[in-house]
Protein backbone atom coordinates (compact mmCIF):
# COMPACT_ATOMS: atom_id res chain seq x y z
CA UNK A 1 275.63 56.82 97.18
CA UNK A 2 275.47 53.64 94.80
CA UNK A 3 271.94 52.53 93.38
CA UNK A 4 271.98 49.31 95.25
CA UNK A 5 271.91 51.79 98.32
CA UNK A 6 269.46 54.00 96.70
CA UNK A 7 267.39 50.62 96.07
CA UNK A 8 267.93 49.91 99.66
CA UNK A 9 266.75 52.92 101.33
CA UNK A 10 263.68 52.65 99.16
CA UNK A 11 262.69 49.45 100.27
CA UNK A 12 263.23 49.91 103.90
CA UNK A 13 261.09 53.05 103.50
CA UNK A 14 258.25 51.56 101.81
CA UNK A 15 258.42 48.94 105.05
CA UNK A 16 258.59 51.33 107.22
CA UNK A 17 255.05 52.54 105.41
CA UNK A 18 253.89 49.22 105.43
CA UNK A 19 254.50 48.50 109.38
CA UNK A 20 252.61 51.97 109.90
CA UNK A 21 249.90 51.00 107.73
CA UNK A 22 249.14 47.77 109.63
CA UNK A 23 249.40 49.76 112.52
CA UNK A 24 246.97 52.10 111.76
CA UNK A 25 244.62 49.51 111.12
CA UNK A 26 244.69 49.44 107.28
CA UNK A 27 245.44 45.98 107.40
CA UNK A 28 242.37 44.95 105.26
CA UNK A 29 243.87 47.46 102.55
CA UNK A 30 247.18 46.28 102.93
CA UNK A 31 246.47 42.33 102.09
CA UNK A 32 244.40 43.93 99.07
CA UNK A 33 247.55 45.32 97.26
CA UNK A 34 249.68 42.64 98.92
CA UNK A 35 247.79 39.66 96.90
CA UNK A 36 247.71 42.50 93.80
CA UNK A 37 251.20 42.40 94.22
CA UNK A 38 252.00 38.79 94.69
CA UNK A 39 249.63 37.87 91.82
CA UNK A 40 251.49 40.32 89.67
CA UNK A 41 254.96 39.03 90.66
CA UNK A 42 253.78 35.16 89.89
CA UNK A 43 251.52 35.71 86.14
CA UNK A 44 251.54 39.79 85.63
CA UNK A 45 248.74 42.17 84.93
CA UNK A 46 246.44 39.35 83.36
CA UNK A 47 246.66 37.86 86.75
CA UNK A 48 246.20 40.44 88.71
CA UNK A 49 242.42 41.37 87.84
CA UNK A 50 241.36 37.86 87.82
CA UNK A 51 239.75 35.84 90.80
C-alpha cells in the first residue's frame, strides 16, 4: 500500500464521517468546523479565531 493510497483511504473515511454527521443532524456542528477549516486553508490560525 503506497501513501497516496493511505492518503486516499483517509479522506474517503473522514467523508464517510462527514455524510454520517449531516445525517445525524449535526449539520450546525459540521458548518462550524467546515468555515474553521476553510478559514484556516485561505489565512491560517490568525484567521481562524477572527469574525
Amino acid at each position: 500500500m503506497t501513501l497516496l493510497t493511505r492518503k486516499i483511504d483517509w479522506i474517503l473515511v473522514l467523508a464517510v464521517v462527514c455524510a454520517i454527521a449531516l445525517a445525524a443532524g449535526d449539520a450546525e456542528d459540521f458548518l462550524v468546523y467546515y468555515d474553521a477549516g476553510a478559514r484556516f486553508l485561505s489565512g491560517g490560525w490568525a484567521s481562524v479565531y477572527e469574525g
